[in-house]
Protein backbone atom coordinates (compact mmCIF):
# COMPACT_ATOMS: atom_id res chain seq x y z
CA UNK A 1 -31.16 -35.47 50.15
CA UNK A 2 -28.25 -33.12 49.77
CA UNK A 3 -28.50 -30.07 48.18
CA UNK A 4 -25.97 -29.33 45.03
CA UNK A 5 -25.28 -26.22 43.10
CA UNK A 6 -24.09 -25.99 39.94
CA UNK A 7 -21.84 -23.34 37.98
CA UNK A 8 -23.81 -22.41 34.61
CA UNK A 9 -20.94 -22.06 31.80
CA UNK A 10 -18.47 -19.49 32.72
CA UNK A 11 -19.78 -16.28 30.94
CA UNK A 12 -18.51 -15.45 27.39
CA UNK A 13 -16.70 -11.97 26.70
CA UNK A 14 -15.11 -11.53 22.79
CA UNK A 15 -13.14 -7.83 22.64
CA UNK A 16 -13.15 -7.35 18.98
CA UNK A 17 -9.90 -5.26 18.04
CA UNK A 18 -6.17 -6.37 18.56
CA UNK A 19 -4.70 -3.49 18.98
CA UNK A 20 -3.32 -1.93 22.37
CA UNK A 21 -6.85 -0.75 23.49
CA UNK A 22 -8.60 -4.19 22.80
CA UNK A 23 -5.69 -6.74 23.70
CA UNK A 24 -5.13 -4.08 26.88
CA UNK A 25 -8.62 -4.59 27.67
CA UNK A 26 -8.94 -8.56 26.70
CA UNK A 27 -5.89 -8.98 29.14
CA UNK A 28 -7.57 -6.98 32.15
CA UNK A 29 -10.30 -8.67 31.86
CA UNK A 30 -8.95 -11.88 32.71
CA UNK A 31 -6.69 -10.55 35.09
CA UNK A 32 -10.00 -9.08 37.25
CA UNK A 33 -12.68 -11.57 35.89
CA UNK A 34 -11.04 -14.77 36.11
CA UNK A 35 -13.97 -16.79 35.84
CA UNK A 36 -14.66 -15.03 32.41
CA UNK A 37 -13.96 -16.79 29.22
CA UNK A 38 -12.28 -14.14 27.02
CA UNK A 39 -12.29 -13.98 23.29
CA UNK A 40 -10.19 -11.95 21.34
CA UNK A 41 -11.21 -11.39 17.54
CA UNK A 42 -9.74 -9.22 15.12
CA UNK A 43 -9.27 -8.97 11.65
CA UNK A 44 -5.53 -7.19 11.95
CA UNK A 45 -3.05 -8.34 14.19
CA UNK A 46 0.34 -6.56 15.11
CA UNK A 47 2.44 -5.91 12.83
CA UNK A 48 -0.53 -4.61 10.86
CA UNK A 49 -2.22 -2.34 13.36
CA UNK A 50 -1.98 1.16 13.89
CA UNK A 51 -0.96 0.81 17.28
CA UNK A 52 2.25 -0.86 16.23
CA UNK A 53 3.47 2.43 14.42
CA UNK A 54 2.73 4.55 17.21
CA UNK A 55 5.52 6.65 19.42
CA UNK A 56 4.70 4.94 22.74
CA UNK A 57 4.85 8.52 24.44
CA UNK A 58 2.47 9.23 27.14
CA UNK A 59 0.59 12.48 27.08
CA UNK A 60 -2.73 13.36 26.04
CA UNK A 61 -2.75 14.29 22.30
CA UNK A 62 -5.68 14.96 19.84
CA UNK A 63 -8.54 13.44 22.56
CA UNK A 64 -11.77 15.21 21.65
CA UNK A 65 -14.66 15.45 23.60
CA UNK A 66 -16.33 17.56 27.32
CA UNK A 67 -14.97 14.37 29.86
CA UNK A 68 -11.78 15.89 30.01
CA UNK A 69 -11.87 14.57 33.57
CA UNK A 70 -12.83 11.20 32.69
CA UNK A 71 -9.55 11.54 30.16
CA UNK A 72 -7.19 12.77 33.34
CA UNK A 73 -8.78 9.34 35.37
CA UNK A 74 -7.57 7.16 32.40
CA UNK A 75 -4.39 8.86 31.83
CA UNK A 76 -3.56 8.80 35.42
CA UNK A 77 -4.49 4.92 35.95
CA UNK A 78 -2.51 4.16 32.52
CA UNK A 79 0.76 6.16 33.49
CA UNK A 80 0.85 4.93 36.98
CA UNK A 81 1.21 1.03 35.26
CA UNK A 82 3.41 2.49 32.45
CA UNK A 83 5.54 3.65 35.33
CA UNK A 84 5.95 0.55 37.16
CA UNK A 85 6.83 -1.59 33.95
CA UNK A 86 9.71 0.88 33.32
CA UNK A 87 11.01 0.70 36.49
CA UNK A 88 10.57 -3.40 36.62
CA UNK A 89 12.91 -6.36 35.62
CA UNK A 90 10.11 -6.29 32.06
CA UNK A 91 11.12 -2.97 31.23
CA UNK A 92 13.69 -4.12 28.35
CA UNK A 93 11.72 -6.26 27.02
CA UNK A 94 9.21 -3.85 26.51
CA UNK A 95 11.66 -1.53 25.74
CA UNK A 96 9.53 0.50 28.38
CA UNK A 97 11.74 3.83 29.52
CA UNK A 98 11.08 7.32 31.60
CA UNK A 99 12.22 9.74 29.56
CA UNK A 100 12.50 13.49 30.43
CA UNK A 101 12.17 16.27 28.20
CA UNK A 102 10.76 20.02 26.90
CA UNK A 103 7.25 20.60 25.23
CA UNK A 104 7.57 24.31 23.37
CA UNK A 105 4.68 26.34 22.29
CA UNK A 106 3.43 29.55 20.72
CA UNK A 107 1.61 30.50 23.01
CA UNK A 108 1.51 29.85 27.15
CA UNK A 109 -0.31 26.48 28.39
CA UNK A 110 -1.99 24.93 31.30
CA UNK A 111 -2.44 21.14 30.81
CA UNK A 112 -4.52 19.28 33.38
CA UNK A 113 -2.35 16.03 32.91
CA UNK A 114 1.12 18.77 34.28
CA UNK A 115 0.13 16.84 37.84
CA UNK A 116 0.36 13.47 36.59
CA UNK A 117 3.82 13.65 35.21
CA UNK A 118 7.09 13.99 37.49
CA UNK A 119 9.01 17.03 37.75
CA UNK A 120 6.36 19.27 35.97
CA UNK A 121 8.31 23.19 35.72
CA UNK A 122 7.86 25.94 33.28
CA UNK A 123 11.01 26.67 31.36
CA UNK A 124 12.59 30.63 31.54
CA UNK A 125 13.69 32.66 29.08
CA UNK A 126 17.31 31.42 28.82
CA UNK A 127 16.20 27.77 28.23
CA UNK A 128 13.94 29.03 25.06
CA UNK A 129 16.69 31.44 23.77
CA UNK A 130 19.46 28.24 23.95
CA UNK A 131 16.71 25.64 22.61
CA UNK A 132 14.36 26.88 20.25
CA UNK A 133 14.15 30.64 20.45
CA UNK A 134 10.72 30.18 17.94
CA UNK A 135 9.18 29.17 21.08
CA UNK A 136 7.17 31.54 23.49
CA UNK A 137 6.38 28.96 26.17
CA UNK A 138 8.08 26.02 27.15
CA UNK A 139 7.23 23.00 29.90
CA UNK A 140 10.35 20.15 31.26
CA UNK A 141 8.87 17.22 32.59
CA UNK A 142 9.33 13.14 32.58
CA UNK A 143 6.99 10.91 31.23
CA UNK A 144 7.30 7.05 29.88
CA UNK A 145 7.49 5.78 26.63
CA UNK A 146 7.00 1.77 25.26
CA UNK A 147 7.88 0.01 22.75
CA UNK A 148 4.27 -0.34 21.00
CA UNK A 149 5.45 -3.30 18.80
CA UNK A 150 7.13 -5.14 22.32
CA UNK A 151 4.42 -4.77 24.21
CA UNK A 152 1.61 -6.19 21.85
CA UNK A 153 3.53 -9.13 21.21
CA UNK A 154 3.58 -9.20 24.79
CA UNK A 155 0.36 -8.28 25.52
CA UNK A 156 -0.77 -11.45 23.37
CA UNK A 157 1.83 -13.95 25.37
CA UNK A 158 -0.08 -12.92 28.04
CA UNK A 159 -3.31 -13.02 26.99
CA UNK A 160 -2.87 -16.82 25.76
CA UNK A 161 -0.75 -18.52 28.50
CA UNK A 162 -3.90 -17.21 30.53
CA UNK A 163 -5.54 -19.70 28.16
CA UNK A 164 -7.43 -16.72 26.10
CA UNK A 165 -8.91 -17.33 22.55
CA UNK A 166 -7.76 -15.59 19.64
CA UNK A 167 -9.91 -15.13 16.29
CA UNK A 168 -8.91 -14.04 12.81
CA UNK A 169 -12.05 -12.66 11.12
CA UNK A 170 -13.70 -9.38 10.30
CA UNK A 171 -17.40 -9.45 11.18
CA UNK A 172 -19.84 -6.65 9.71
CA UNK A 173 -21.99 -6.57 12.64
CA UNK A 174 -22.10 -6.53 16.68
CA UNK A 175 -25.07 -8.90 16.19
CA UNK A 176 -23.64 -11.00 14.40
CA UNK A 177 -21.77 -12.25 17.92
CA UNK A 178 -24.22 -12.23 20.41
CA UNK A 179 -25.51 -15.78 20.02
CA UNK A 180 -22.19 -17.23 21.03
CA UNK A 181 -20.96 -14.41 23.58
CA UNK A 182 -22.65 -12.78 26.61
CA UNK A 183 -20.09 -9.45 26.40
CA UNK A 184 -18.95 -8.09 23.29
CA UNK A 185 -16.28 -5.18 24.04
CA UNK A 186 -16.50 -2.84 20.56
CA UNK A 187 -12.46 -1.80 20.69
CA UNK A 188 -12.60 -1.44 16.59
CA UNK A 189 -11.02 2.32 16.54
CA UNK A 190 -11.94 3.78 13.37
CA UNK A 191 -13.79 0.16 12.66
CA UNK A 192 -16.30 2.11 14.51
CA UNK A 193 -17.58 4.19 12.29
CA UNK A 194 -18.57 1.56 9.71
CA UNK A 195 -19.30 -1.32 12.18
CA UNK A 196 -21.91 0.66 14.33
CA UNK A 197 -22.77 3.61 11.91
CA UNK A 198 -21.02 5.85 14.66
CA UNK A 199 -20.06 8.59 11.65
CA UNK A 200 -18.40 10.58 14.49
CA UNK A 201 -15.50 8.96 14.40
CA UNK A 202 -13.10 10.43 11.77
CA UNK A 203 -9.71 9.59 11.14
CA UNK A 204 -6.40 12.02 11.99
CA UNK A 205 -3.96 11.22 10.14
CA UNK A 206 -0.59 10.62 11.40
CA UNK A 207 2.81 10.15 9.56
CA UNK A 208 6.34 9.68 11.29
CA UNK A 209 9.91 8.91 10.48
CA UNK A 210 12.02 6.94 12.83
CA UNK A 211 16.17 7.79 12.64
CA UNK A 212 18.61 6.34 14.01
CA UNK A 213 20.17 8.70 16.64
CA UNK A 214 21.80 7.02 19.51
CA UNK A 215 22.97 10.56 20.96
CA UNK A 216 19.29 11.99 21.51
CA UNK A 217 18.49 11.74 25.11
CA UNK A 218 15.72 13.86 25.17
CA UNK A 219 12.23 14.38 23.69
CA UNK A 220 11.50 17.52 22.45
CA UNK A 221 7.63 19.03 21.00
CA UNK A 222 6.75 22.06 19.58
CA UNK A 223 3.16 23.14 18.88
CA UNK A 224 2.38 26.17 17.19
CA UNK A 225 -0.25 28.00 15.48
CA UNK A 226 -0.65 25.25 12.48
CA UNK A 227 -3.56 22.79 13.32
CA UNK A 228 -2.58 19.82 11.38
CA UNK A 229 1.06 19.55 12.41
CA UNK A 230 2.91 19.07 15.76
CA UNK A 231 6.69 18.25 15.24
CA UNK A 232 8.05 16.00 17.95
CA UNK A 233 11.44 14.09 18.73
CA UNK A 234 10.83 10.32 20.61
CA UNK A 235 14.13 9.00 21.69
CA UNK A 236 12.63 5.48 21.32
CA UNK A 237 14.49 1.95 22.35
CA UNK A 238 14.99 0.95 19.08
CA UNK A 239 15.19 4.71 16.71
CA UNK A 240 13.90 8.12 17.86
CA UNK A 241 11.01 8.61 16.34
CA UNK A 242 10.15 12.29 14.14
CA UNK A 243 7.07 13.81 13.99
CA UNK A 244 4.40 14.25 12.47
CA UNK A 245 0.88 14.88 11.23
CA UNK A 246 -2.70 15.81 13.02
CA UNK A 247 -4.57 15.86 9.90
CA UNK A 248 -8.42 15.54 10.29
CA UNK A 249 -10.53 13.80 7.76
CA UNK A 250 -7.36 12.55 5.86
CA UNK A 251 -7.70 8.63 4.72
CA UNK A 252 -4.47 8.73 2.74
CA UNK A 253 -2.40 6.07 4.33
CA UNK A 254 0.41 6.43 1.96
CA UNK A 255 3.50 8.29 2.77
CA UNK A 256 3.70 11.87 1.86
CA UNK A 257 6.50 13.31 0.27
CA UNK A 258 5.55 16.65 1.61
CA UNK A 259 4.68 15.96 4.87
CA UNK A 260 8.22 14.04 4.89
CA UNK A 261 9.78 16.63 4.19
CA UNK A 262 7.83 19.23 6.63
CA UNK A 263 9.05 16.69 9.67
CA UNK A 264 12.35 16.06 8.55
CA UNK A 265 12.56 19.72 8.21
CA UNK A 266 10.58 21.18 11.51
CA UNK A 267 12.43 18.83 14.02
CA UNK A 268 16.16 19.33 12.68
CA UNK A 269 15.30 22.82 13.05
CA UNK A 270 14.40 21.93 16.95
CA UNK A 271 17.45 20.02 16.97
CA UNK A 272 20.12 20.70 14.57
CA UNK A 273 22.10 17.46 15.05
CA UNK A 274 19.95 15.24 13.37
CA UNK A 275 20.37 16.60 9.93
CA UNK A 276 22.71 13.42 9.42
CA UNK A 277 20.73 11.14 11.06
CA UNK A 278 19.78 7.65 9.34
CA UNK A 279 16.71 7.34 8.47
CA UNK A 280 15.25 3.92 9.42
CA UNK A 281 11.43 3.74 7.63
CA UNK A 282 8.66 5.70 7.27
CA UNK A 283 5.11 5.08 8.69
CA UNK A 284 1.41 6.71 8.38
CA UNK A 285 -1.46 4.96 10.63
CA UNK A 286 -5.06 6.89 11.26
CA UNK A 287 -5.75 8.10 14.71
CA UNK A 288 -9.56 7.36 15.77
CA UNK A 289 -10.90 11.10 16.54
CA UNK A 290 -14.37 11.25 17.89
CA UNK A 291 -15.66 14.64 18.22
CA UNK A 292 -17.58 13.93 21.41
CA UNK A 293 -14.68 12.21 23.04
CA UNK A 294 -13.69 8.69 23.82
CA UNK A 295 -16.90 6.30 23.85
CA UNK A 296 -16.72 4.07 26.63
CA UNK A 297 -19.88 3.12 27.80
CA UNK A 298 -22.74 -0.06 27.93
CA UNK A 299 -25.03 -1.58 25.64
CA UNK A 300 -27.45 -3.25 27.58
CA UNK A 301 -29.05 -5.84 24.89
CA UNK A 302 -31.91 -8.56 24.85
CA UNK A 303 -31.88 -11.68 27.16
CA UNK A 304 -29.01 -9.89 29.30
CA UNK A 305 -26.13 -9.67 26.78
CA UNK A 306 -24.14 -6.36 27.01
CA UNK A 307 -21.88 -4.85 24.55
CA UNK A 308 -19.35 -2.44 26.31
CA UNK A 309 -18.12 0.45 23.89
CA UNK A 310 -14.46 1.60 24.40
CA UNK A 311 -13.27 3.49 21.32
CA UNK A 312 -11.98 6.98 19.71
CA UNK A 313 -9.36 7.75 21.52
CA UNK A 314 -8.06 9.93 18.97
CA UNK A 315 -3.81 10.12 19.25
CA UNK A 316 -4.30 9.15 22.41
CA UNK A 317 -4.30 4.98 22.65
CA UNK A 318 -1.43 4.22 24.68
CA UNK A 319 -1.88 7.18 26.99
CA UNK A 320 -4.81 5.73 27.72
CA UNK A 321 -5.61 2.30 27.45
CA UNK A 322 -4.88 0.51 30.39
CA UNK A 323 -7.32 3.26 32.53
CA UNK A 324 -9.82 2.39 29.84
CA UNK A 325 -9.52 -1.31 30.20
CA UNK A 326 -9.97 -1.05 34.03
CA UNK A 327 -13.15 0.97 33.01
CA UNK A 328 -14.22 -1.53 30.96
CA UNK A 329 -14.37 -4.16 33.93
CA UNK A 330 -15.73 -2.21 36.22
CA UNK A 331 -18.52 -1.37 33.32
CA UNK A 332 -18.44 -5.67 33.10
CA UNK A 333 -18.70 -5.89 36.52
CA UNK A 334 -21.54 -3.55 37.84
CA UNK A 335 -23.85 -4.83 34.66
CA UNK A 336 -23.23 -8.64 34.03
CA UNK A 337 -24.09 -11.03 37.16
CA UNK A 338 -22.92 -14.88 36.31
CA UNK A 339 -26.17 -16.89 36.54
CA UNK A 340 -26.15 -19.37 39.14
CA UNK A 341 -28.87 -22.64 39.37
CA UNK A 342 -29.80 -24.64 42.03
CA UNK A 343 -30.49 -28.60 41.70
């Protein structure tokens, strides 16, 4: 008699989170695991995440933590994909964009990521003294920025035409999944901290204002000796976006007349011309910090069920989430072996 083999049921993976680290990581998993049957649940869906109010600006901002190098990987892997989209036919759709531009300081720097990004120089003298003579050291380089709203709604076309499940529910515990799924991938953000007890993870608390100024072509950062404020221009696709707020342990997710006013303030000092600039909305969100640095690591549970952690990446999300999702698979991959039966 022949010998048959049968396929047990393709294995079960539900990323809980919707934002651009979990539907990032749903949609790379499908991509890489095709055989996987991927589940995404969430209780908060774009419009209503904090991803959607986010710049889009790559760099590495407000990531805690010792695996720096781990954080250079990620960042690398994400900007190198960031790249291509804004240099492909999707990149207006995703209102995906290199943009160049000067980070100023109070003091001199060495970032790790200066490699990643093209065109890396240190500014002299005369470029401080015409730009923003507060300044005492000053870095031109080009990155990429996205269109966070674009490229969820994206993100979720995607993740459906590749025939992907989508849940609306808030669950109070991981368990509470692992009868119906064989992965669970914890991308809850600041969800975290109640969800798994992880009380590491703290919120920063960010606040913009988007303008509309058509004739800003370049971003422009300062950081200086105040630790809960970094004041940033975003020449976005839709409004250039004005910033903002690195306030630790802040829940408030209302906006604040005086940290309006501070931004407004700080960046038409760095650039003068937008003093008349519309102003569009508004916006607060709450970064994930995590003292110890971004969690992304595996669960090994009973009767071979995993759960894959990938959260707190502090102001850091889109900088680093598509690194992080391939991170994720590869943590899928090496763990969970489909079962296979013989007849």
């Amino acid at each position: 008699m022949a010998l048959t083999f049968r396929l047990m049921k393709k294995p079960r993976v539900c990323v809980v989170g919707a934002g651009v680290i979990g539907l990032s990581t749903a949609v790379r998993i499908q991509n890489e695991l095709p055989n996987y049957d991927v589940t995404v649940l969430a209780d908060r869906f774009s419009p209503d995440t904090t991803s959607d109010g986010s710049g889009g600006f790559w760099q590495p901002h407000l990531v805690g933590g010792d695996n720096q190098d781990m954080v250079i990987q990620w960042g690398r892997d994400t900007l190198n994909y960031l790249f291509y989209l804004a240099t492909s036919p999707l990149a207006n759709r995703l209102g995906a964009q290199m943009v160049s531009g000067y980070s100023f300081f109070s003091e001199p720097q060495c970032p790790e990521w200066r490699h990643l990004v093209l065109g890396y120089r240190e500014v002299d003298s005369r470029e401080i003294k015409l730009l923003f003579p507060r300044a005492r050291f000053g870095m031109f380089y080009t990155t990429v920025m996205i269109h966070v709203k674009a490229y969820l709604s994206w993100l979720m076309s995607r993740f459906k035409h590749n025939n992907g499940n989508v849940i609306d529910a808030r669950i109070d515990k991981l368990e509470d999944l692992v009868k119906e799924y064989d992965v669970i991938v914890n991308c809850t953000g600041l969800g975290a901290r109640k969800l798994i007890n992880d009380h590491d993870v703290t919120p920063i608390r960010g606040q913009v204002t988007r303008v509309k100024a058509p004739w800003v072509k370049l971003f422009m950062t300062y950081q200086g000796t105040h630790g809960h404020c970094e004041n940033y221009i975003l020449p976005g696709a839709d409004a250039v976006v004005l910033g903002g707020t690195g306030q630790e342990g802040n829940w408030n997710t209302g906006v604040d007349d005086e940290d309006r006013k501070m931004i407004l303030e700080g960046c038409v000092e760095m650039m003068p011309s937008l003093k008349e600039a519309e102003v569009v909305r508004h916006w607060t969100g709450l970064r994930p910090h995590r003292t110890s640095g971004v969690r992304l690591e595996t669960e090994r549970l009973a009767k071979g069920k995993l759960v894959v952690h990938n959260y707190g990446h502090g102001g850091a999300g889109v900088t680093l989430h598509w690194g992080c999702a391939g991170q994720v698979v590869r943590e899928i991959r090496t763990a969970f072996t489909p079962n296979f039966s013989r007849l």
